[in-house]
C-alpha atoms as a PDB file:
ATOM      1  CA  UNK A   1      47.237   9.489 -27.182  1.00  0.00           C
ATOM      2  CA  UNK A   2      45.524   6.661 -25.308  1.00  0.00           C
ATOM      3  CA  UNK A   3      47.649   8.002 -22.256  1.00  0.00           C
ATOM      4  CA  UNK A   4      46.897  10.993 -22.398  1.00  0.00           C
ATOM      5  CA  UNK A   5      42.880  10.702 -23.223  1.00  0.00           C
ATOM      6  CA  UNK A   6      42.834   7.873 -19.964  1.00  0.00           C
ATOM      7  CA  UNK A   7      44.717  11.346 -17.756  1.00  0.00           C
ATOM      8  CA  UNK A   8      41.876  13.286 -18.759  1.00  0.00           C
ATOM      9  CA  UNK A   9      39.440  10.654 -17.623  1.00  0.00           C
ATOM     10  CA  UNK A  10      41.145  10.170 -14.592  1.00  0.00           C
ATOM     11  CA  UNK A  11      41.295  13.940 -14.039  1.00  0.00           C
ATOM     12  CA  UNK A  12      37.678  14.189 -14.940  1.00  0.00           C
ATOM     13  CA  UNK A  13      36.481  11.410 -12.528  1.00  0.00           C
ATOM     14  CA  UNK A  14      38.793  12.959  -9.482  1.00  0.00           C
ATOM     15  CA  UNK A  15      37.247  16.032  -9.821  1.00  0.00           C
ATOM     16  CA  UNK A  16      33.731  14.591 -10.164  1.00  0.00           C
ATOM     17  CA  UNK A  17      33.778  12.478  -7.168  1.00  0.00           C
ATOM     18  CA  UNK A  18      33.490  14.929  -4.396  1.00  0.00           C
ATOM     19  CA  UNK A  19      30.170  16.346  -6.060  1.00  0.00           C
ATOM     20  CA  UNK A  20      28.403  12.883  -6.057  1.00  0.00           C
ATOM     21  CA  UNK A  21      27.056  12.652  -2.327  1.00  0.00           C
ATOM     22  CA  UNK A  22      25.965  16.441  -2.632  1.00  0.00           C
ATOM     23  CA  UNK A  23      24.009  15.255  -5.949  1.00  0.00           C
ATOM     24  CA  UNK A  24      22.756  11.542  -4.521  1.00  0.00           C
ATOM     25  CA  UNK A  25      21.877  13.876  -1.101  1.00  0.00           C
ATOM     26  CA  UNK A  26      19.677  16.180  -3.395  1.00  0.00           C
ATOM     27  CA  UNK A  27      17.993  13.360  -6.028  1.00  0.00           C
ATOM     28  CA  UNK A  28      17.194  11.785  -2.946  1.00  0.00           C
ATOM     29  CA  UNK A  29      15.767  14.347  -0.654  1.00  0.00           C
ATOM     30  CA  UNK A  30      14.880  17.461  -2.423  1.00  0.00           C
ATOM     31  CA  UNK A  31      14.423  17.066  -5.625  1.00  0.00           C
ATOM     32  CA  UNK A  32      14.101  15.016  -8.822  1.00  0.00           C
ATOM     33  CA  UNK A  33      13.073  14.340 -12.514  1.00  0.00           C
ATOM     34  CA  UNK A  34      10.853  11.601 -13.229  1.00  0.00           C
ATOM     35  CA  UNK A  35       9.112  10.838 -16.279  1.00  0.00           C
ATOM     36  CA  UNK A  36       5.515   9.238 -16.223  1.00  0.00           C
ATOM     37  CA  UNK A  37       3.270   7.052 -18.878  1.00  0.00           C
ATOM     38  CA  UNK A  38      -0.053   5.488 -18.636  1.00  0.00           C
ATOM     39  CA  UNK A  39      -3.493   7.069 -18.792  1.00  0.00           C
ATOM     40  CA  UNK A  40      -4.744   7.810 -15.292  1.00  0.00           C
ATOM     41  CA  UNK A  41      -3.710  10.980 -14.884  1.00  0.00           C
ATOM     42  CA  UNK A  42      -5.265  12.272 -18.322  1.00  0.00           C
ATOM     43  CA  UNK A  43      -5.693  14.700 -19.309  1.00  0.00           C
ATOM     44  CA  UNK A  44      -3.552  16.528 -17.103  1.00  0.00           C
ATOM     45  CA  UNK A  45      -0.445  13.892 -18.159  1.00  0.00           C
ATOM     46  CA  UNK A  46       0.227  12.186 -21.507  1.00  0.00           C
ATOM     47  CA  UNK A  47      -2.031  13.997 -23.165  1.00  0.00           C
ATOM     48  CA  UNK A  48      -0.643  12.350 -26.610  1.00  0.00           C
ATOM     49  CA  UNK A  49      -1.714   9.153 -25.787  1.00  0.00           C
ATOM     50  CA  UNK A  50      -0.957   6.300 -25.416  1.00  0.00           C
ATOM     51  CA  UNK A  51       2.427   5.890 -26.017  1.00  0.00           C
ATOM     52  CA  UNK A  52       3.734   9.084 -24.724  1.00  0.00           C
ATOM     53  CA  UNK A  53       5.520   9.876 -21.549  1.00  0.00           C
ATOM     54  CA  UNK A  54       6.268  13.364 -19.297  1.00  0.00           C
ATOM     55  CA  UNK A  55       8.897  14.279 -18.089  1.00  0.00           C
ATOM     56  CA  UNK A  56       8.124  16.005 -14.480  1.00  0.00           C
ATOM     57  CA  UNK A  57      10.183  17.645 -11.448  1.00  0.00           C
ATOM     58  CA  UNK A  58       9.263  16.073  -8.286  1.00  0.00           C
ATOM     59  CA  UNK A  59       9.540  18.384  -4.930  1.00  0.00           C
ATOM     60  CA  UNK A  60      10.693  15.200  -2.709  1.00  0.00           C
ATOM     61  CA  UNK A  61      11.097  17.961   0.081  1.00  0.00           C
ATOM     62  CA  UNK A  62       7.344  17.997   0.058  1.00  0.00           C
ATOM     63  CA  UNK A  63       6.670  14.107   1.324  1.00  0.00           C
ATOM     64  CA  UNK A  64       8.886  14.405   3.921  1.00  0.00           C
ATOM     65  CA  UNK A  65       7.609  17.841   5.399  1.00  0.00           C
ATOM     66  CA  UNK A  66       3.959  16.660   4.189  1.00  0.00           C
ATOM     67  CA  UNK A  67       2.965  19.996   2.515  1.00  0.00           C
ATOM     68  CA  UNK A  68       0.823  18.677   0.041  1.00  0.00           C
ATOM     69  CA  UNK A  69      -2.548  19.675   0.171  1.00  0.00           C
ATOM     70  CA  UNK A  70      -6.199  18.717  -1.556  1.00  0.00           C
ATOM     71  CA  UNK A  71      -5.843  18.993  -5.019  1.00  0.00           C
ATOM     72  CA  UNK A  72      -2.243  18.492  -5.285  1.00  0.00           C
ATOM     73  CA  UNK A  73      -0.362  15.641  -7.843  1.00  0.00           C
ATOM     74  CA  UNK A  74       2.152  13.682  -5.947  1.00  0.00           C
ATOM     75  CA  UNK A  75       3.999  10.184  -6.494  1.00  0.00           C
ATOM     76  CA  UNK A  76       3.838   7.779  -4.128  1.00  0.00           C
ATOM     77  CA  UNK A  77       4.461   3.738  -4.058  1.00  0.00           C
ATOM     78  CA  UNK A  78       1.972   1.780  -5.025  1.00  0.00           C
ATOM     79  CA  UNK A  79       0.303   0.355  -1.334  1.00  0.00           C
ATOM     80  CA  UNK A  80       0.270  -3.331  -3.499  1.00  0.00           C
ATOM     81  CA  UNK A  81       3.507  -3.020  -5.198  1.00  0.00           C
ATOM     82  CA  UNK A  82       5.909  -1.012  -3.423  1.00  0.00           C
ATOM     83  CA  UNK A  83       8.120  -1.229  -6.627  1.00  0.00           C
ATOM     84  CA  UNK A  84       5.630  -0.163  -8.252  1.00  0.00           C
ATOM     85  CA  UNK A  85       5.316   4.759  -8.341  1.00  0.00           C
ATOM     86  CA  UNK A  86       2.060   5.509  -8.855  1.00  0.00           C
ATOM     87  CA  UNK A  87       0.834   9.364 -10.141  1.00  0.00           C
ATOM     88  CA  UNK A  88      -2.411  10.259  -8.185  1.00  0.00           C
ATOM     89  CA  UNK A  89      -4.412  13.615  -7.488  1.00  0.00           C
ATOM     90  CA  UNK A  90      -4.588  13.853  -3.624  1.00  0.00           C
ATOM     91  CA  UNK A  91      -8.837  14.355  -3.290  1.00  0.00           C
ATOM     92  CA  UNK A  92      -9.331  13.949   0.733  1.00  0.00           C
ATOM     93  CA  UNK A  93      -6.796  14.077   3.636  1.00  0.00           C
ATOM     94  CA  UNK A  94      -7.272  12.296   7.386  1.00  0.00           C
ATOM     95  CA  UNK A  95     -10.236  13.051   9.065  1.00  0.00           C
ATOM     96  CA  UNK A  96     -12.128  13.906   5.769  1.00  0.00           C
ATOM     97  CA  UNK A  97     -15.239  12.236   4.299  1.00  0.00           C
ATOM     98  CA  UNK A  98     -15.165  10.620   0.576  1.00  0.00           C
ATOM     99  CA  UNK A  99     -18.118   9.364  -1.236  1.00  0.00           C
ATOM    100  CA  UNK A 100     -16.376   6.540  -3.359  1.00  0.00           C
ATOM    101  CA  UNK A 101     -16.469   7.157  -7.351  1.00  0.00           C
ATOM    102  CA  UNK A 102     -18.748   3.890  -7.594  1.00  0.00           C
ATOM    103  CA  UNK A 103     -22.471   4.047  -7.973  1.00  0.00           C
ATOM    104  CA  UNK A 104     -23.339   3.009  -4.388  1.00  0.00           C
ATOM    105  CA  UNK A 105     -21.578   5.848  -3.506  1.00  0.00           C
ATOM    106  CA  UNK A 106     -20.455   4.741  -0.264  1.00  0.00           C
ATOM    107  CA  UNK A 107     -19.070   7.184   2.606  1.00  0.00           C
ATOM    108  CA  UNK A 108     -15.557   6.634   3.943  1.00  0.00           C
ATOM    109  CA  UNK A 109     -13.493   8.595   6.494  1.00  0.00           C
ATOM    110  CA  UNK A 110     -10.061   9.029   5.747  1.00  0.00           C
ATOM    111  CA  UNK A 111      -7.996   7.292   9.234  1.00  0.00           C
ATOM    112  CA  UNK A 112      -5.319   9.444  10.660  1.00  0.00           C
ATOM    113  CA  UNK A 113      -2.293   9.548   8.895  1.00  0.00           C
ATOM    114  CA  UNK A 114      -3.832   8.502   5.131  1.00  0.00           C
ATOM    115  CA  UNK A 115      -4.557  10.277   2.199  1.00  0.00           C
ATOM    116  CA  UNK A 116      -7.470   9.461  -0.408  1.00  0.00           C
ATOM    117  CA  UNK A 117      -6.059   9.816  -4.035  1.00  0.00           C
ATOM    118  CA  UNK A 118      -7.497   9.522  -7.426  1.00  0.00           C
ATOM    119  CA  UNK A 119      -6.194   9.605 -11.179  1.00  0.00           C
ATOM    120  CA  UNK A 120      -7.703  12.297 -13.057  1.00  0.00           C
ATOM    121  CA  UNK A 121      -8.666   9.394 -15.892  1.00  0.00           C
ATOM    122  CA  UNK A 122     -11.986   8.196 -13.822  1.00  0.00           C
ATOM    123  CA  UNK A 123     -12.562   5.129 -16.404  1.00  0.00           C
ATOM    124  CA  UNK A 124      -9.083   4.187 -16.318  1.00  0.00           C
ATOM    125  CA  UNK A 125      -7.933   4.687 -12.606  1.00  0.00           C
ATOM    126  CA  UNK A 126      -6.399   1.850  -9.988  1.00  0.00           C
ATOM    127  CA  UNK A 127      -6.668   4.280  -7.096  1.00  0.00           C
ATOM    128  CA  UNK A 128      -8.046   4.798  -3.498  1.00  0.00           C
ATOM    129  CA  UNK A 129     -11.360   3.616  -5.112  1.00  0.00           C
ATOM    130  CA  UNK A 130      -9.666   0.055  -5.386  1.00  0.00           C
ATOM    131  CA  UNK A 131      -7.271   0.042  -2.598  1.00  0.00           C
ATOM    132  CA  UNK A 132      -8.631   2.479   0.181  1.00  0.00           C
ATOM    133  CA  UNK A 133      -6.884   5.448   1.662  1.00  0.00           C
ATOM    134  CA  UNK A 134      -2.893   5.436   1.265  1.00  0.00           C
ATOM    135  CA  UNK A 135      -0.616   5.996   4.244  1.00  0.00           C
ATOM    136  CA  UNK A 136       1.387   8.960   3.815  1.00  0.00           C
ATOM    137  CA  UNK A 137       4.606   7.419   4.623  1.00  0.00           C
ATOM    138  CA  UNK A 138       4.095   6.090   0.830  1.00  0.00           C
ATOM    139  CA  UNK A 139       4.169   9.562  -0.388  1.00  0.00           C
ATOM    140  CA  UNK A 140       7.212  10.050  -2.013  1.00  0.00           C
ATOM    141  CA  UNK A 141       6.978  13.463  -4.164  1.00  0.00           C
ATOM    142  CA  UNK A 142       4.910  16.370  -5.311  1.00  0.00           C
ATOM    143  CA  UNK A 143       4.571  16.824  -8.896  1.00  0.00           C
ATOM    144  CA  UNK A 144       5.383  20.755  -9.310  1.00  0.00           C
ATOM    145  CA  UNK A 145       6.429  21.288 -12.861  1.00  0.00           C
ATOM    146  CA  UNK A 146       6.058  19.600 -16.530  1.00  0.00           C
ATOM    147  CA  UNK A 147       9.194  19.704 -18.263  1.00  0.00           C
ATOM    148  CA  UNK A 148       7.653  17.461 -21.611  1.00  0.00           C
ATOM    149  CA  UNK A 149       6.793  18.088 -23.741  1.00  0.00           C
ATOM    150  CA  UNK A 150       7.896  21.880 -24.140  1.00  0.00           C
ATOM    151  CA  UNK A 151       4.769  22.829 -25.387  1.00  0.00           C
ATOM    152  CA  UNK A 152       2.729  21.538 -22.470  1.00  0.00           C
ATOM    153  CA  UNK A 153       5.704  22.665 -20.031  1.00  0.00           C
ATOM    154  CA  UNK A 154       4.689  24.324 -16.582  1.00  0.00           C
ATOM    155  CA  UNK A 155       3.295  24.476 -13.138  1.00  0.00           C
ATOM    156  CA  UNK A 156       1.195  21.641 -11.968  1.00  0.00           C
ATOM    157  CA  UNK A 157      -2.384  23.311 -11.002  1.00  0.00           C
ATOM    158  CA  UNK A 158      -3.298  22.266  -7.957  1.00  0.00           C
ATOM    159  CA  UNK A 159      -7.496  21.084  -8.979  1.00  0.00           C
ATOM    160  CA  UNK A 160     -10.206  21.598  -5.778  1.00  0.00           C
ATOM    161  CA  UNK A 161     -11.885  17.814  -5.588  1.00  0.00           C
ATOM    162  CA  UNK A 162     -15.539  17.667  -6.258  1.00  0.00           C
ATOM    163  CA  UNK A 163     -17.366  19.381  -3.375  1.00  0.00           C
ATOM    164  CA  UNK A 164     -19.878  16.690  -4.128  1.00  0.00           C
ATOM    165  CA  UNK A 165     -17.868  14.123  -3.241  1.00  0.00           C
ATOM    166  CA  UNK A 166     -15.630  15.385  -0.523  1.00  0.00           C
ATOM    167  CA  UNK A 167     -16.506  16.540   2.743  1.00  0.00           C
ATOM    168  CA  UNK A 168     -13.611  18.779   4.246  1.00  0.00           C
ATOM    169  CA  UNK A 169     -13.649  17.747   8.044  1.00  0.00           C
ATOM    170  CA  UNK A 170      -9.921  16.921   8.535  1.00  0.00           C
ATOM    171  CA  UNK A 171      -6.747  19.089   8.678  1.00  0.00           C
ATOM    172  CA  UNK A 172      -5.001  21.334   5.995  1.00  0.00           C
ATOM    173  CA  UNK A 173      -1.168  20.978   5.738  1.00  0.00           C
ATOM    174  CA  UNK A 174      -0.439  24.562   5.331  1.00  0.00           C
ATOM    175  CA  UNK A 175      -2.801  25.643   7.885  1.00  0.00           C
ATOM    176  CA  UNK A 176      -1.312  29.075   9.413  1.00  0.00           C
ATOM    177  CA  UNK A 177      -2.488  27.686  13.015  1.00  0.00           C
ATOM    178  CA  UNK A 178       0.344  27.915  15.263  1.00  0.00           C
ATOM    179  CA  UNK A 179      -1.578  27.155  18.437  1.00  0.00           C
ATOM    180  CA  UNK A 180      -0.069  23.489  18.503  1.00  0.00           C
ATOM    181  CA  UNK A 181       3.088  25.345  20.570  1.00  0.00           C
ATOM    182  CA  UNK A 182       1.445  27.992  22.299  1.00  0.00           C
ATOM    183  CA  UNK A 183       1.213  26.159  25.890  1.00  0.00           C
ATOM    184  CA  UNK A 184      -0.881  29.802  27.244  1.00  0.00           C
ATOM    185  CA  UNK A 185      -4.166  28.996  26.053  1.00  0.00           C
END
């Protein structure tokens, strides 16, 4: 019996093995499932407390094509860890002005090729407030679904930042503008 359960194994693995770069190519480049704890991104995210964890799908196709926009979730290395995936709400994108959450409410302009993000926990936040605007090169995923808990399961909403903090000047990813190739006008 030992025989035969190790020929099943063996079968099992040899049939297995040709599927493993097509599911590495996909966990790595298109898509993934990634579970998140902490409190910064209450109460859109572990909404039991403290304790509790999500389970999300990440859209890694979006980081490399960069078509997140304002409002979106996305994961992205931590810019003083790079171990370290952080979950932040994308507020402003290059070219934009932020007024920081602190009370002096300083101005800052998002540099070119940065993104300004914020957990949706204000008093319990390490974000762009504390580290300045992220490159997007450490964008790593948009958060599209939550998969748990079932009864909190569904689409991500995408949240407009405060128009009192956020001065759109920069560019929108999914801009319909296709001038950039049209070398008539």
């Amino acid at each position: 019996m030992a025989q035969s359960a190790f020929g099943v194994a063996l079968d099992v693995t040899k049939r297995a093995v040709p599927f493993v770069p097509i599911f590495l190519g996909i966990h790595d480049y298109v898509a993934t499932v990634s579970f998140v704890s902490g409190r910064s991104m209450q109460p859109t995210f572990n909404t039991q407390g403290s304790g509790s964890c999500d389970a999300l799908f990440l859209n890694k196709l979006s980081a490399s094509r960069r078509t997140y926009e304002r409002g979106d979730v996305i994961v992205l290395c931590s810019p003083s860890d790079p171990a370290e995936l952080l979950t932040k709400r994308v507020i402003a994108m290059e070219g934009d002005l932020v007024y920081r959450r602190d009370a002096a409410r300083e101005i800052v302009q998002v540099p070119r090729g940065h993104v300004w993000v914020e957990g949706d926990n204000k008093q319990n936040s390490n974000d762009s407030n504390a580290f300045g605007a992220v490159a997007e090169g450490l964008v790593q995923a948009r958060v599209d679904f939550k998969l748990y808990p079932l009864s909190e399961a569904g689409v991500v909403q995408r949240k407009e930042p405060p128009r009192d903090r956020v001065v759109r000047m920069g560019r929108n990813v999914r801009s319909t503008d296709q001038s950039w190739w049209w070398f008539g006008k």
